[in-house]
Protein backbone atom coordinates (compact mmCIF):
# COMPACT_ATOMS: atom_id res chain seq x y z
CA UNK A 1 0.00 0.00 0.00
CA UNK A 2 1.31 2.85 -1.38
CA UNK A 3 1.23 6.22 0.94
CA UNK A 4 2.41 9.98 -0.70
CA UNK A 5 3.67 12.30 1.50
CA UNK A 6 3.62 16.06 -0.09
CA UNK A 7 6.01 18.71 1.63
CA UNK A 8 8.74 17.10 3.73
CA UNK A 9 8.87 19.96 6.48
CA UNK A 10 8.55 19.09 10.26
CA UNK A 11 4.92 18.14 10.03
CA UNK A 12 5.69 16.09 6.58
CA UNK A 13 8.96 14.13 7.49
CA UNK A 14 7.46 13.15 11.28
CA UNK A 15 4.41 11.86 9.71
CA UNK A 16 6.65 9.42 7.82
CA UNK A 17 8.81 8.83 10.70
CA UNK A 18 5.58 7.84 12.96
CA UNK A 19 4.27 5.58 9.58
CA UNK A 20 7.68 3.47 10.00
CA UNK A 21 7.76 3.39 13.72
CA UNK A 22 4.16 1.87 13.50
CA UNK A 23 4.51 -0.01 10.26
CA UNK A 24 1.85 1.40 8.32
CA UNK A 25 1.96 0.86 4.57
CA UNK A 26 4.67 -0.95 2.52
CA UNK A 27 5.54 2.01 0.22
CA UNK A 28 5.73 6.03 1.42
CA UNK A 29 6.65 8.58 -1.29
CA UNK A 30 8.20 11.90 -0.39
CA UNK A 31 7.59 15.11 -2.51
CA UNK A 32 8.41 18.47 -2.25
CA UNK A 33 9.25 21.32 -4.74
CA UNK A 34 13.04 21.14 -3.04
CA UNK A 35 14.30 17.80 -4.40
CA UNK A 36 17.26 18.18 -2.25
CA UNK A 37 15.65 18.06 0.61
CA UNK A 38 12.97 15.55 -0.40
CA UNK A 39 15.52 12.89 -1.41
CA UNK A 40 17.51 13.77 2.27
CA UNK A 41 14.54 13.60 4.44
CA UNK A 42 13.33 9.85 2.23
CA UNK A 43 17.38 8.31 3.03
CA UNK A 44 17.26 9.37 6.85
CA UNK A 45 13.73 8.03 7.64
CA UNK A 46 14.92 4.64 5.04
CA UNK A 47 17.29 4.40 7.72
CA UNK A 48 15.35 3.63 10.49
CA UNK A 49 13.32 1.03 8.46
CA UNK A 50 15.95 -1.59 9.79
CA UNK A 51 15.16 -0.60 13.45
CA UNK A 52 10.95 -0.46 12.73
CA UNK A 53 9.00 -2.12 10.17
CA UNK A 54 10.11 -3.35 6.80
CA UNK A 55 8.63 -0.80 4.08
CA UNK A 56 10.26 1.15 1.30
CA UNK A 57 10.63 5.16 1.85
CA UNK A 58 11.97 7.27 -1.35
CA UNK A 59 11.94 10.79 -2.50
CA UNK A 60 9.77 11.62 -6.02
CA UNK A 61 7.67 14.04 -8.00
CA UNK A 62 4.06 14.31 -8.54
CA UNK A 63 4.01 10.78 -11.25
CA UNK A 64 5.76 9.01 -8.35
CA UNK A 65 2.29 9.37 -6.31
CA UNK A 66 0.45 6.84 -9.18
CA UNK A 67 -1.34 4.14 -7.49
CA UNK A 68 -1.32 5.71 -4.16
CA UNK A 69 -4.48 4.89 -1.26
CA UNK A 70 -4.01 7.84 0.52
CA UNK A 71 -1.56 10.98 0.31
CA UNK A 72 -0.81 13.57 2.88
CA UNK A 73 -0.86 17.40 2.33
CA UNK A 74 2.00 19.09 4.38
CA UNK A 75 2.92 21.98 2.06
CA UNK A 76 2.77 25.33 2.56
CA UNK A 77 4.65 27.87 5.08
CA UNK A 78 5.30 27.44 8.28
CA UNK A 79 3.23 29.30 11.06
CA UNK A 80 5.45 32.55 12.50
CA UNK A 81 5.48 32.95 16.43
CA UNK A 82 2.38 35.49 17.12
CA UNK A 83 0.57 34.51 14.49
CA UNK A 84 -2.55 32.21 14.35
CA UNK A 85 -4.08 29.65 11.77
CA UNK A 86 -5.59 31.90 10.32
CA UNK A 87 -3.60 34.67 9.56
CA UNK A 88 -1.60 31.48 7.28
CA UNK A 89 -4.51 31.64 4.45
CA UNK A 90 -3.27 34.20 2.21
CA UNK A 91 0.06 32.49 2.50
CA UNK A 92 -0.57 28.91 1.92
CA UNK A 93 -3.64 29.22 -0.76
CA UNK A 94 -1.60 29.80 -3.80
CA UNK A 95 0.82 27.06 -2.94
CA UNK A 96 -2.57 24.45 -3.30
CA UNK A 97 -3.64 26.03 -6.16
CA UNK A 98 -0.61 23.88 -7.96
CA UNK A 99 -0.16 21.35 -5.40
CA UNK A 100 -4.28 19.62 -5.31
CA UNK A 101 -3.96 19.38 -9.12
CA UNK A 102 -0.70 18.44 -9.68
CA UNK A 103 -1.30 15.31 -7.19
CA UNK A 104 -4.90 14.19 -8.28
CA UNK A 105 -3.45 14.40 -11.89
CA UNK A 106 -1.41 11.14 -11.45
CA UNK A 107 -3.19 10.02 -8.15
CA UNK A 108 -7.08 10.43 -8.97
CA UNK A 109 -8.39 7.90 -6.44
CA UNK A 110 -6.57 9.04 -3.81
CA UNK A 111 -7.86 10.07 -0.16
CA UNK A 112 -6.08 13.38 0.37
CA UNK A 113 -5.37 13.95 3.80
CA UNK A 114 -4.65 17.68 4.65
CA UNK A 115 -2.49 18.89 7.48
CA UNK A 116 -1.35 22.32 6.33
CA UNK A 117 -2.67 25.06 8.64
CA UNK A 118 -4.99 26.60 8.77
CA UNK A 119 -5.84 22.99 8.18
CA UNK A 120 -9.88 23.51 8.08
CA UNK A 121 -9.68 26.22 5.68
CA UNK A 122 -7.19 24.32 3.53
CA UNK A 123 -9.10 21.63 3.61
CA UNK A 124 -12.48 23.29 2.17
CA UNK A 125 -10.33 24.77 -0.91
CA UNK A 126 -8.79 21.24 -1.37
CA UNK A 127 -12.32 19.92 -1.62
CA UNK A 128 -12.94 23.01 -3.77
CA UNK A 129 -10.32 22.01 -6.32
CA UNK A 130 -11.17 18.31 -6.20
CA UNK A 131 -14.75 17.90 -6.98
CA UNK A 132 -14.33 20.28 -9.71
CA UNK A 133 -12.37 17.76 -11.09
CA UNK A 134 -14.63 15.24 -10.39
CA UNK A 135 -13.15 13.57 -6.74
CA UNK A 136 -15.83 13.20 -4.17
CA UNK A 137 -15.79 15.42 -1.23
CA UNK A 138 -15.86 12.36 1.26
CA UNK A 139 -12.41 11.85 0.03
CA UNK A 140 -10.82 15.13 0.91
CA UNK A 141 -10.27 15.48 5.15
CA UNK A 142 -8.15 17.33 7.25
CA UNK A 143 -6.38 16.47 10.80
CA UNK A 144 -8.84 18.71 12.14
CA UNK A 145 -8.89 18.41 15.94
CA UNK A 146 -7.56 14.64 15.98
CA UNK A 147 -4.21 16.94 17.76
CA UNK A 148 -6.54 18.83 20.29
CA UNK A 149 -8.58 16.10 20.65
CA UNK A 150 -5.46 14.31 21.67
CA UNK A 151 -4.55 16.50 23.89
CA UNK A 152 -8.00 16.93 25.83
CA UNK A 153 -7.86 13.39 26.73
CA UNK A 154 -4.20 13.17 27.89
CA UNK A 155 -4.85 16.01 30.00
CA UNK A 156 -8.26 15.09 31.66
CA UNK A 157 -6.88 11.20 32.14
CA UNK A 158 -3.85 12.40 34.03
CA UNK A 159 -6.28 14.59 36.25
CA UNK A 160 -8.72 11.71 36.79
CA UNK A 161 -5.76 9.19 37.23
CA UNK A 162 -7.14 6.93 33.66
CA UNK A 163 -5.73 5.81 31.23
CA UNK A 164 -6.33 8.38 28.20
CA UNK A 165 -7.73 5.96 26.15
CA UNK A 166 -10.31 5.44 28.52
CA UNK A 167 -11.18 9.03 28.66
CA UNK A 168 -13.80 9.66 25.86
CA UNK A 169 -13.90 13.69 25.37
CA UNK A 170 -13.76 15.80 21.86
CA UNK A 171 -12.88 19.08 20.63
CA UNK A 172 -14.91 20.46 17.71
CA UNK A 173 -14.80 23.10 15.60
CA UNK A 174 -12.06 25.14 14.29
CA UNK A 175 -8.17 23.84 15.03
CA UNK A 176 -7.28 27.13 16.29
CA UNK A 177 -8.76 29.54 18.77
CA UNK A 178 -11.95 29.36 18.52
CA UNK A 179 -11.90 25.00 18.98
CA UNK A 180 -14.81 24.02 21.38
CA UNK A 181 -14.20 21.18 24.29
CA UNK A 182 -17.36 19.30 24.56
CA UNK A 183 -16.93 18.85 28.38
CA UNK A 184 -20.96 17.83 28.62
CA UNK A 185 -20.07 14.85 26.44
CA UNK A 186 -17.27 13.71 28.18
CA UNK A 187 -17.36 9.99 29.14
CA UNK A 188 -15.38 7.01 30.46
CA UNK A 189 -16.53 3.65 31.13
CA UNK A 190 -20.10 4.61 30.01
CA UNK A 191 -20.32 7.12 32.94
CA UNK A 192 -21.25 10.76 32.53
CA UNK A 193 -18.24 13.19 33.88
CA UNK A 194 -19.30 13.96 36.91
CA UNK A 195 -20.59 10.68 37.62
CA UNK A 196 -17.15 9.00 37.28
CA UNK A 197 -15.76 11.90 39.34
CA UNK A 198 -18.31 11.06 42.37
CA UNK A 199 -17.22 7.29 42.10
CA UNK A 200 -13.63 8.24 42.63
CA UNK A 201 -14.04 11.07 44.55
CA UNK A 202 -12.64 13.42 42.51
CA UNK A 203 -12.79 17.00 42.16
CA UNK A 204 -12.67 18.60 39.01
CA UNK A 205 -12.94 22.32 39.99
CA UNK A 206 -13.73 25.06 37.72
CA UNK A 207 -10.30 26.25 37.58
CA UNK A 208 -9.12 22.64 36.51
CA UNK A 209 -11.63 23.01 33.86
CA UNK A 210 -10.13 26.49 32.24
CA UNK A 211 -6.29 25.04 33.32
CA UNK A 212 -7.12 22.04 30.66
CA UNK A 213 -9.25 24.13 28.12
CA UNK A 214 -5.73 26.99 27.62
CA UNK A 215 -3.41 23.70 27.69
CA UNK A 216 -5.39 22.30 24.96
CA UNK A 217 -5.90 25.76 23.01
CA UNK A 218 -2.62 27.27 23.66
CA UNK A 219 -0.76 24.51 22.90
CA UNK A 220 0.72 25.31 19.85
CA UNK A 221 1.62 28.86 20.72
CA UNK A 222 3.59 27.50 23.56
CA UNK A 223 5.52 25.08 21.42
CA UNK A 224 5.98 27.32 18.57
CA UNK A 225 7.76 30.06 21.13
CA UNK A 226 9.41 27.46 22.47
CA UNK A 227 11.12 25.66 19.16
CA UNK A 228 9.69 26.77 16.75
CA UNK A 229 7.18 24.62 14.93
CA UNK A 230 5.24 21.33 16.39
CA UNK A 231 5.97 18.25 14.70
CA UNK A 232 5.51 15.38 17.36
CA UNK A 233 1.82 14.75 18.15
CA UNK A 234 0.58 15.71 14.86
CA UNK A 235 3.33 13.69 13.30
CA UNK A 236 1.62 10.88 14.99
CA UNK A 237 -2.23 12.00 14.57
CA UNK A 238 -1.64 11.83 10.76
CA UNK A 239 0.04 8.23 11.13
CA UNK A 240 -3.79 7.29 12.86
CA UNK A 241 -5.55 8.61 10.25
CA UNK A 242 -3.41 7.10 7.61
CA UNK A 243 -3.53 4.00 9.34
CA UNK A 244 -7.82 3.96 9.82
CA UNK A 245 -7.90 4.74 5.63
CA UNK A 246 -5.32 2.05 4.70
CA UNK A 247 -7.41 -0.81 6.54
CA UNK A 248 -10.69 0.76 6.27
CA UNK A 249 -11.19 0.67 10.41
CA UNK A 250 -14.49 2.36 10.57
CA UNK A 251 -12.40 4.64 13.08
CA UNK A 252 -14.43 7.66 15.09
CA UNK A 253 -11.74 10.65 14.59
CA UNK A 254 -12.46 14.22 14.96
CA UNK A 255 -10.87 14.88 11.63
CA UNK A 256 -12.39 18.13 9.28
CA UNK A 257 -14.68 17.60 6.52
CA UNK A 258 -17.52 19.71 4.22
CA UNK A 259 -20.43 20.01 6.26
CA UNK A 260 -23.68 21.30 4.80
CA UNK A 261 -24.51 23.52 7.92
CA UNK A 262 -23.79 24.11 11.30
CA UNK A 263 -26.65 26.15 13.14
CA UNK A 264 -26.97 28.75 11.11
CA UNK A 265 -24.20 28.41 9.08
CA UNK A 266 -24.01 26.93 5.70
CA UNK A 267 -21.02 24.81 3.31
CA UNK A 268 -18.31 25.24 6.21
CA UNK A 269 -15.47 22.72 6.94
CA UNK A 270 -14.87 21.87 10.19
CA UNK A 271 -14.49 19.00 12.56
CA UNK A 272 -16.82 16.92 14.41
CA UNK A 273 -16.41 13.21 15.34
CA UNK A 274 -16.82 11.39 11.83
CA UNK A 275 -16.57 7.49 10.57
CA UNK A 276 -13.71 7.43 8.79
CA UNK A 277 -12.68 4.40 6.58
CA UNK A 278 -11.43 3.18 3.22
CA UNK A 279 -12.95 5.91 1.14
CA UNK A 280 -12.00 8.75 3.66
CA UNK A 281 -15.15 10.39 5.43
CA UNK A 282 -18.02 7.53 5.93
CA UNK A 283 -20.57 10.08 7.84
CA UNK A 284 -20.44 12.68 10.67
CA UNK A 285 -21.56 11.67 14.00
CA UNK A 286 -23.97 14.11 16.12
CA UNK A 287 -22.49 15.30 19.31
CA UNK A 288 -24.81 16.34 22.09
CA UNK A 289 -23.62 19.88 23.43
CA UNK A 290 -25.29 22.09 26.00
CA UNK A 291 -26.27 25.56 25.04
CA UNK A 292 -23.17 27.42 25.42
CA UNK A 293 -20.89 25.03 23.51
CA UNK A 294 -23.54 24.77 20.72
CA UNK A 295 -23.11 28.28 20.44
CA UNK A 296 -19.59 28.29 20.18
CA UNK A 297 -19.55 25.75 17.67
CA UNK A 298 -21.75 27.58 15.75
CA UNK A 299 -19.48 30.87 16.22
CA UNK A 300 -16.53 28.79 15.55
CA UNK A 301 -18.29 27.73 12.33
CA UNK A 302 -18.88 31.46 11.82
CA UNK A 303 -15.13 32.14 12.00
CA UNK A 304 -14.31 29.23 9.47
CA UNK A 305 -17.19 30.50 7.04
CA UNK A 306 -15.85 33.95 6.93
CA UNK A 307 -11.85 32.87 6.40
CA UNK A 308 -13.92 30.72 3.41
CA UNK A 309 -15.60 34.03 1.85
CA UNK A 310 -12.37 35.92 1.84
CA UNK A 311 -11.16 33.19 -0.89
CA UNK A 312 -13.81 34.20 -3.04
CA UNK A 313 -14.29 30.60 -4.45
């Protein structure tokens, strides 16, 4: 199974490192409009194949990516200290005015998984530029919140001493500042939040609450003052998602697709929990919010829509 990897930045390159260290796929395919770099990045991570899983890694162009199940969309620039997801639009658009094309030319069947920020923007003009060349939308996704998602969990299982697998919680919306945590549909083990909480006898205070919701929302601003760029965690949400496509899992992942509307708001990508399998997007999944977060959601769609409009598609 043959994976494509376009743009071999940070985001690009640990994707393919995290496909190795997992062994997912038997083929990945590096691109990016600096060969050099392409061809270095593709003999490093072929180095750690003897230390992982057996799979080939090389560098290519655009008619390397034939016959690929699923390819990953890491180019674009990189996001500046200061500045958010959104303020990345102007920058990154033109690059996927070339790059969608040139990649469903020679790899029409394809799931194109987007990860360039801002990745819910970027993923509504990828779906622009595929169906109009006939590629169904289910087939075009971003990471979305998978990340933040990610990171809500991590956070709340270390405060109610679980396992983070255990701790079902989502973040919807936008991947950027205006992301929602859906603490009122928070589970684990079947049990509402604060029913778990009772059992154990834990308090989760109010402040607790806004400590995890600026961990999970800041994140990325923290990192990027701190180095520079993050790489690691979504490095290794893309390796999921690649994974759940390759073997058609039937996965629940809070990954970004075209959604018809959202309250009040109409043709807006964003992300909600969704089936994801073989073909990319299956169907969305409804979430059950309480009043405030449905509003934010629906302002968060607002956001999203607006960044969409000032594309002029």
């Amino acid at each position: 199974m043959k994976i494509g990897i376009v743009g071999c930045g940070f985001v690009g390159s640990t994707a393919a490192y995290a496909l190795i260290m997992q062994g997912v796929g038997r083929e990945i395919v590096l691109v990016d409009r600096n060969t050099d770099r392409a061809i270095a990045e593709a003999d490093d991570l072929f180095h750690a194949v003897p230390f992982a899983h057996p799979l080939s890694v090389r560098a290519g162009d655009y008619a390397d990516l034939v016959d690929s199940k699923v390819v990953v969309i890491g180019a674009g620039v990189n996001q500046k200290p200061g500045e958010t997801r959104l303020q990345l639009l102007e920058r990154n658009a033109a690059v996927f005015s070339e790059v969608v094309p040139a990649i469903l030319k020679h790899a029409p069947d394809a799931v194109l998984v987007v990860a360039t920020n801002p990745v819910d923007v970027m993923a509504h003009l990828t779906s622009h530029f595929a169906t109009r060349l006939g590629v169904p939308a289910c087939r075009i996704l971003g990471s979305g919140t998978t990340l933040d998602t990610a990171r809500f969990r991590v956070l709340l299982g270390n405060k109610l001493a679980i396992d983070s697998h255990h701790a079902h919680a989502y973040v919807v919306g936008e991947h950027g500042d205006s992301e929602v945590l859906a603490w009122s549909a928070v589970t684990v083990g079947g049990l509402r939040l604060d029913e778990y909480c009772k059992i154990r006898g834990i308090i989760l205070s109010d402040d607790d609450r806004i400590d995890i919701d600026q961990r999970v929302r800041k994140a990325a601003y923290r990192i990027i003052t701190g180095k520079g760029a993050t790489y690691y965690g979504i490095g290794s949400a893309l390796a999921r998602i690649v994974n759940v496509i390759l073997h058609d899992q039937r996965a629940v992942l809070t990954v970004c697709s075209r959604t018809k509307q959202v309250g009040d708001v109409h043709d807006v990508t964003l992300a909600l929990p969704h089936v994801v399998g073989g073909q990319g997007v299956i169907t969305g999944l409804p979430l059950h919010l309480n009043d405030s977060e449905q509003a934010a959601l629906q302002h968060s769609a607002g956001v999203l829509r607006s960044a969409i409009d000032s594309l002029k598609l």
